[in-house]
Protein backbone atom coordinates (compact mmCIF):
# COMPACT_ATOMS: atom_id res chain seq x y z
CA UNK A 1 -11.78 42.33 26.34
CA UNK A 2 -10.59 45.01 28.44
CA UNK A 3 -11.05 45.08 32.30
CA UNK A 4 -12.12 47.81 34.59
CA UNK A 5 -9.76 49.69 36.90
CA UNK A 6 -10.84 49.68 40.51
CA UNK A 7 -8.76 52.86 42.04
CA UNK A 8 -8.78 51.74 45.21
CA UNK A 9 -7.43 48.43 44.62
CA UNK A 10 -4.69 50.37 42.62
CA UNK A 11 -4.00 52.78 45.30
CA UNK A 12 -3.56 49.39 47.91
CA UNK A 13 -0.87 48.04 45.28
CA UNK A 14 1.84 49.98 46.08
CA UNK A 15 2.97 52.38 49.07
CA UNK A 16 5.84 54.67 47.34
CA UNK A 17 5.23 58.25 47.30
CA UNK A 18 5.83 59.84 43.91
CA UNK A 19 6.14 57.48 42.11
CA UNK A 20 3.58 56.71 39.49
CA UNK A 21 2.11 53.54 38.36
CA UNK A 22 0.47 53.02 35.11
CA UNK A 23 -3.07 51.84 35.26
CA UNK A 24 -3.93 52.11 31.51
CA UNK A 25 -3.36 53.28 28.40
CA UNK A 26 -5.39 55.81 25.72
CA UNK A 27 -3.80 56.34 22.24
CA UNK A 28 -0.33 58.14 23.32
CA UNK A 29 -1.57 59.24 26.71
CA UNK A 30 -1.15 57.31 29.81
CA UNK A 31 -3.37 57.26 32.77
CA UNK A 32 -1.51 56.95 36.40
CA UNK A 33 -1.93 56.54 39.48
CA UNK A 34 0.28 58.11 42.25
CA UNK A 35 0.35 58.99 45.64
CA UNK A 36 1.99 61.91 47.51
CA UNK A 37 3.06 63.10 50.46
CA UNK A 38 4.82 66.12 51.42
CA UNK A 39 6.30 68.49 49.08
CA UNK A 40 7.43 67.88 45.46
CA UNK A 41 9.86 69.38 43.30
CA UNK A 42 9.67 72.88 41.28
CA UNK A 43 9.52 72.21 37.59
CA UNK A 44 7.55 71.80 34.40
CA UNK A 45 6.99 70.18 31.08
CA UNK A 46 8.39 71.90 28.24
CA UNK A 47 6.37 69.58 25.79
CA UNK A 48 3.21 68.56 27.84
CA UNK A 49 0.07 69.02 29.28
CA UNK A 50 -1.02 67.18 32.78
CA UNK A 51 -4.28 66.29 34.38
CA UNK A 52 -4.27 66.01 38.23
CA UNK A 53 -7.45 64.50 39.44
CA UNK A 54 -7.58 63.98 43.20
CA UNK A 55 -8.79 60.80 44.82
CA UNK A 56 -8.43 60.76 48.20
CA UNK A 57 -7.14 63.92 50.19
CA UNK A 58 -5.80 67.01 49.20
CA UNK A 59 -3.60 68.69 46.59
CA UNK A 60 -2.44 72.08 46.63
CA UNK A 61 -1.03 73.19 43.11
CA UNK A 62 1.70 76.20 43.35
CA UNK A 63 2.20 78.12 40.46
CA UNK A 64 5.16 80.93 40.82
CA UNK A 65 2.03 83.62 41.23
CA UNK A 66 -0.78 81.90 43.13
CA UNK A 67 -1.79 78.41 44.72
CA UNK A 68 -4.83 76.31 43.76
CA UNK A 69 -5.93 73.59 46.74
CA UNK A 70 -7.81 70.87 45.49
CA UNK A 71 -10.13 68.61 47.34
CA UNK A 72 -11.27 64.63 46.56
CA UNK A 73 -13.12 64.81 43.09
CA UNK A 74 -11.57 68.10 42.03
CA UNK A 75 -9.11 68.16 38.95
CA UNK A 76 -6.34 70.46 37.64
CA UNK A 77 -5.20 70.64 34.06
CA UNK A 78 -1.21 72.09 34.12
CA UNK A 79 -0.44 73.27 30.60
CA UNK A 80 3.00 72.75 29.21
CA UNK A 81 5.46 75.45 30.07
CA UNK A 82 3.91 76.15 33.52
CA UNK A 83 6.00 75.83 36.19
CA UNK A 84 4.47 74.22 38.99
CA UNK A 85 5.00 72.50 42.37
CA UNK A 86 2.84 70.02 43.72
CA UNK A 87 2.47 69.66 47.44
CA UNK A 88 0.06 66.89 49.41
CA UNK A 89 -1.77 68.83 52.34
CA UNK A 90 -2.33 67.13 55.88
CA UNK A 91 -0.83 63.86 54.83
CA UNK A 92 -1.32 61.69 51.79
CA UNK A 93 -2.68 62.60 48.87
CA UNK A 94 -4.17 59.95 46.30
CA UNK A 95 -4.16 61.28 42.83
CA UNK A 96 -4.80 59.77 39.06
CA UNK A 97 -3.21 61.52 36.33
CA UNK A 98 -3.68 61.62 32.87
CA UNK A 99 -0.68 63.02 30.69
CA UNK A 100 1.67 61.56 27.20
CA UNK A 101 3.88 58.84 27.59
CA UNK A 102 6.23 60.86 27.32
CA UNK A 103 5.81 62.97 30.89
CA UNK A 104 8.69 62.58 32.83
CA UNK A 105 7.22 62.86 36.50
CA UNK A 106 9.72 65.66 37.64
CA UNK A 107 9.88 67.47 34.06
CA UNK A 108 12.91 69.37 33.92
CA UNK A 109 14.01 69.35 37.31
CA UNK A 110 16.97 67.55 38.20
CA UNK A 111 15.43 65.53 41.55
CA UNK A 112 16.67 61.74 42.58
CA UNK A 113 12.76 60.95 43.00
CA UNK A 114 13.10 60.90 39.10
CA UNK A 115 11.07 57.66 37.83
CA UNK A 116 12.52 56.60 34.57
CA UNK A 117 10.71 53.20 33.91
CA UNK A 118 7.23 53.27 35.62
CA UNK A 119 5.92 49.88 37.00
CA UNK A 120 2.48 49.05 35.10
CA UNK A 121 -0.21 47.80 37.39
């Protein structure tokens, strides 16, 4: 029998920004949990979709022709092929994500916060 996820014992888990932990799994799709700080890396997914939901404070999405700030319960759906850049505003940023196994976290981009193998919670 399967057994709930409580986010915020997830999010007290770990401390690593950008680096996202597996909290369960739904056919091929996994659903994360990550938290950021600072700025990210340009890139995108040639070969994916990704669903940004934010937990606890606030995301601001840049796309190469506008920006999209997102506040606790708000969620953003990048579509594959979009380049994007993720950046945590006034501090950390607690987000859950929803994307196929297959999502490397920094797409194309060539970026030593890379995570290969992600750590299942």
């Amino acid at each position: 029998m399967p057994d709930k996820v409580v986010l915020a014992e997830a999010f007290q888990q770990f401390t690593e920004h950008w680096s996202p932990k597996i909290v369960g799994d739904v056919n091929d799709v996994q659903v994360k949990v990550a938290k950021l700080e600072g700025e990210f890396v340009w890139h995108q997914h040639e070969n994916e979709d990704e669903l940004f939901l934010v937990v606890q404070g606030r995301l601001r999405m840049r796309f190469r022709d506008r920006d999209v700030l997102l506040d606790p319960g708000e969620l953003i759906i990048v579509p594959r092929g979009v380049e994007h850049l993720p950046v945590a505003e006034d501090g950390e940023c607690q987000v859950l994500l929803v994307e196929p196994k297959t999502t490397l976290n920094t797409g194309d981009a060539d970026d030593p916060r890379t995570v290969r193998d992600l750590e299942r919670l």
